[in-house]
C-alpha atoms as a PDB file:
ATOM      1  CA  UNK A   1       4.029 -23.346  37.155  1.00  0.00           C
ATOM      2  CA  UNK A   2       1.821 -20.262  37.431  1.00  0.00           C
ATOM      3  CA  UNK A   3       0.030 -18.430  34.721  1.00  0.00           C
ATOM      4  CA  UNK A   4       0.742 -14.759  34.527  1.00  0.00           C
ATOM      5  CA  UNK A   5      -1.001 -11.514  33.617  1.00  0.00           C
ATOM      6  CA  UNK A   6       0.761  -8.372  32.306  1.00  0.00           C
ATOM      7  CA  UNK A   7      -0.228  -5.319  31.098  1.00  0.00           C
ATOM      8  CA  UNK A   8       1.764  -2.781  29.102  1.00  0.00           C
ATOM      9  CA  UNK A   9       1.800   1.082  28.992  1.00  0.00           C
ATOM     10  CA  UNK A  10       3.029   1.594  24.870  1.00  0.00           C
ATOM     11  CA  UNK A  11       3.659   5.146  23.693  1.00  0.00           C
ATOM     12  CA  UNK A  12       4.206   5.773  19.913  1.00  0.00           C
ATOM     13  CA  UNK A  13       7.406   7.141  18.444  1.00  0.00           C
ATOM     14  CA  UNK A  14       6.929  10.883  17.944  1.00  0.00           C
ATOM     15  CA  UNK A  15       5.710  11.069  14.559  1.00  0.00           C
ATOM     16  CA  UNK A  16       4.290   8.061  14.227  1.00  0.00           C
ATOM     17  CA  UNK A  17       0.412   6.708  14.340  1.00  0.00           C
ATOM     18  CA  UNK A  18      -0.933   4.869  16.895  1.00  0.00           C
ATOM     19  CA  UNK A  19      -2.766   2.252  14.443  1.00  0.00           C
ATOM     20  CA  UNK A  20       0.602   1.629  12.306  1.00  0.00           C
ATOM     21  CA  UNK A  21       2.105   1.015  16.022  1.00  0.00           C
ATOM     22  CA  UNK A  22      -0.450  -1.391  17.565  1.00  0.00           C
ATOM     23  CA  UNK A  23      -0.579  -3.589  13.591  1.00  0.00           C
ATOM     24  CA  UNK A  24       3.197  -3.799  14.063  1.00  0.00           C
ATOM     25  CA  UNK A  25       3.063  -4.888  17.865  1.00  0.00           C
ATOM     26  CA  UNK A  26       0.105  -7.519  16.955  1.00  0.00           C
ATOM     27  CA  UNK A  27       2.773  -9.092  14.104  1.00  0.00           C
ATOM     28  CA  UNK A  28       5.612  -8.962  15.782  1.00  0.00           C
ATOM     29  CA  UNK A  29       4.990 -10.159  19.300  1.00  0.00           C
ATOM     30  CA  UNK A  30       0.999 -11.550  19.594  1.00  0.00           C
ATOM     31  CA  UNK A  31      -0.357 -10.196  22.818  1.00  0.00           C
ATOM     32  CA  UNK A  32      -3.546 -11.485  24.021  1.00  0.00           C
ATOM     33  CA  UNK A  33      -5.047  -8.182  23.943  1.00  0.00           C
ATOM     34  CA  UNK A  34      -4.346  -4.394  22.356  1.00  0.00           C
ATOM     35  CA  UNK A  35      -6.529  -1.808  23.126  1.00  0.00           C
ATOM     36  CA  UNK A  36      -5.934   2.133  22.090  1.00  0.00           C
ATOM     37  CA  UNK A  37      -6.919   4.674  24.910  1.00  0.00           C
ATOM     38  CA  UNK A  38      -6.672   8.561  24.430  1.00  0.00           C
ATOM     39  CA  UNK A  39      -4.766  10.106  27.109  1.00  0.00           C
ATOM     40  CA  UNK A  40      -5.449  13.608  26.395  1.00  0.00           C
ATOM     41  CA  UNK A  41      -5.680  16.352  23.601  1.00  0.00           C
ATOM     42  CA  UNK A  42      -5.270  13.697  20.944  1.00  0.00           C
ATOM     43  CA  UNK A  43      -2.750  12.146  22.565  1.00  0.00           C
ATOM     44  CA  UNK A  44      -2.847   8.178  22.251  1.00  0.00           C
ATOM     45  CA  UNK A  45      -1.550   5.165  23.843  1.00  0.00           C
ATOM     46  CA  UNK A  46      -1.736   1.033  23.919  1.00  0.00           C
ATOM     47  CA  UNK A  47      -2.403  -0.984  26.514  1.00  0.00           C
ATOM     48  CA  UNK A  48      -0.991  -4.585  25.422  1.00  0.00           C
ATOM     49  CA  UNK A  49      -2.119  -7.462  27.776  1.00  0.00           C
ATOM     50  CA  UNK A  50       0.063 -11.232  27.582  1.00  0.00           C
ATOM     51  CA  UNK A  51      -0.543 -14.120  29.506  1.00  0.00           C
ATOM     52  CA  UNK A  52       2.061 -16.760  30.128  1.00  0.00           C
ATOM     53  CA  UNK A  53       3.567 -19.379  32.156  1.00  0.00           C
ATOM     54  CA  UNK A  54       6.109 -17.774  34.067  1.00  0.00           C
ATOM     55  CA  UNK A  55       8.376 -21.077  33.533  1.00  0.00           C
ATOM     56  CA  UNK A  56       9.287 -20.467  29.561  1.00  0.00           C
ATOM     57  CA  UNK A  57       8.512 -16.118  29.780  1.00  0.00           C
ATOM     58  CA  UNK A  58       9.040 -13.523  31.433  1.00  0.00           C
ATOM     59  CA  UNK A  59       7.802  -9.693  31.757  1.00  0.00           C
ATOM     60  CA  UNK A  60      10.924  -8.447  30.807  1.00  0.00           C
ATOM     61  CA  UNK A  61      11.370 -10.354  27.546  1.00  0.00           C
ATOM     62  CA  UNK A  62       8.427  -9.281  27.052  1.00  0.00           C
ATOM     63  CA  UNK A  63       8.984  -5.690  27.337  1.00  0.00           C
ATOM     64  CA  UNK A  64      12.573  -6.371  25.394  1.00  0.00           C
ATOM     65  CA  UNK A  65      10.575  -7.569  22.588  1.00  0.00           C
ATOM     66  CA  UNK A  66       8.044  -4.659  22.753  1.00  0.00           C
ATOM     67  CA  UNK A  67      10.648  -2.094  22.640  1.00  0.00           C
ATOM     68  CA  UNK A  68      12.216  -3.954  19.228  1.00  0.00           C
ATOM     69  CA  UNK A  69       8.571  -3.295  17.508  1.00  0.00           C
ATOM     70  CA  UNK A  70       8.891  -0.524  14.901  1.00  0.00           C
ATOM     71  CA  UNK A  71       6.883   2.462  16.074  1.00  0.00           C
ATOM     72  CA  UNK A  72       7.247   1.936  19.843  1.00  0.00           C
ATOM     73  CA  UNK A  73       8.446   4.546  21.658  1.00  0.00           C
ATOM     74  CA  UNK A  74       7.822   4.188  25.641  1.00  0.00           C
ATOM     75  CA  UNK A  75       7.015   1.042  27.286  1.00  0.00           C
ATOM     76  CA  UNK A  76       6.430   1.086  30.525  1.00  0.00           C
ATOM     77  CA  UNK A  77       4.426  -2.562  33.300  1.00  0.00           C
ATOM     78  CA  UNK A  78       1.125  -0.972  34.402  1.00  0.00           C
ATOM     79  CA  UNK A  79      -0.191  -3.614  36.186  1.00  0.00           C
ATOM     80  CA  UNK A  80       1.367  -7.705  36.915  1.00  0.00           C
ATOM     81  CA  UNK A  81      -0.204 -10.674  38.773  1.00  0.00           C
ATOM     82  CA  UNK A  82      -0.859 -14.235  38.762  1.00  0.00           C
ATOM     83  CA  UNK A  83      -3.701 -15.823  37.130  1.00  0.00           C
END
């Protein structure tokens, strides 16, 4: 089967610290890659990138599984394609 790229959008619970979110999200759910981006006026957000074969995964158990992660508020698939 085919390989798979995602990347995910994550916005932090109001309240809540980007760094606390992005530890939990590395426990709970290992994504290949996290990386923190400042939107704007302090404002932060996570881009979370997982790679898997689209035979035993999908992007929306993924996304199920990011929205579970204490401290995640908004999830939303910025980009998806084969690898």
């Amino acid at each position: 089967m085919a390989m798979v790229a995602v990347v995910f959008k994550v916005y932090p619970k109001e309240g809540t610290q980007i760094e606390a979110t992005v530890d939990n999200i590395k426990a709970k759910v290992n994504p290949a890659n996290v990386q923190v981006e400042e939107l704007a006026f302090g404002i932060k957000m996570a881009k979370v990138l997982f790679k898997f074969d689209d035979a035993t995964n999908s992007s929306s158990k993924l996304e199920e599984g990011l929205r579970a992660v204490e401290g995640v508020g908004e999830v939303e698939v910025e980009e998806e394609s084969l690898v």
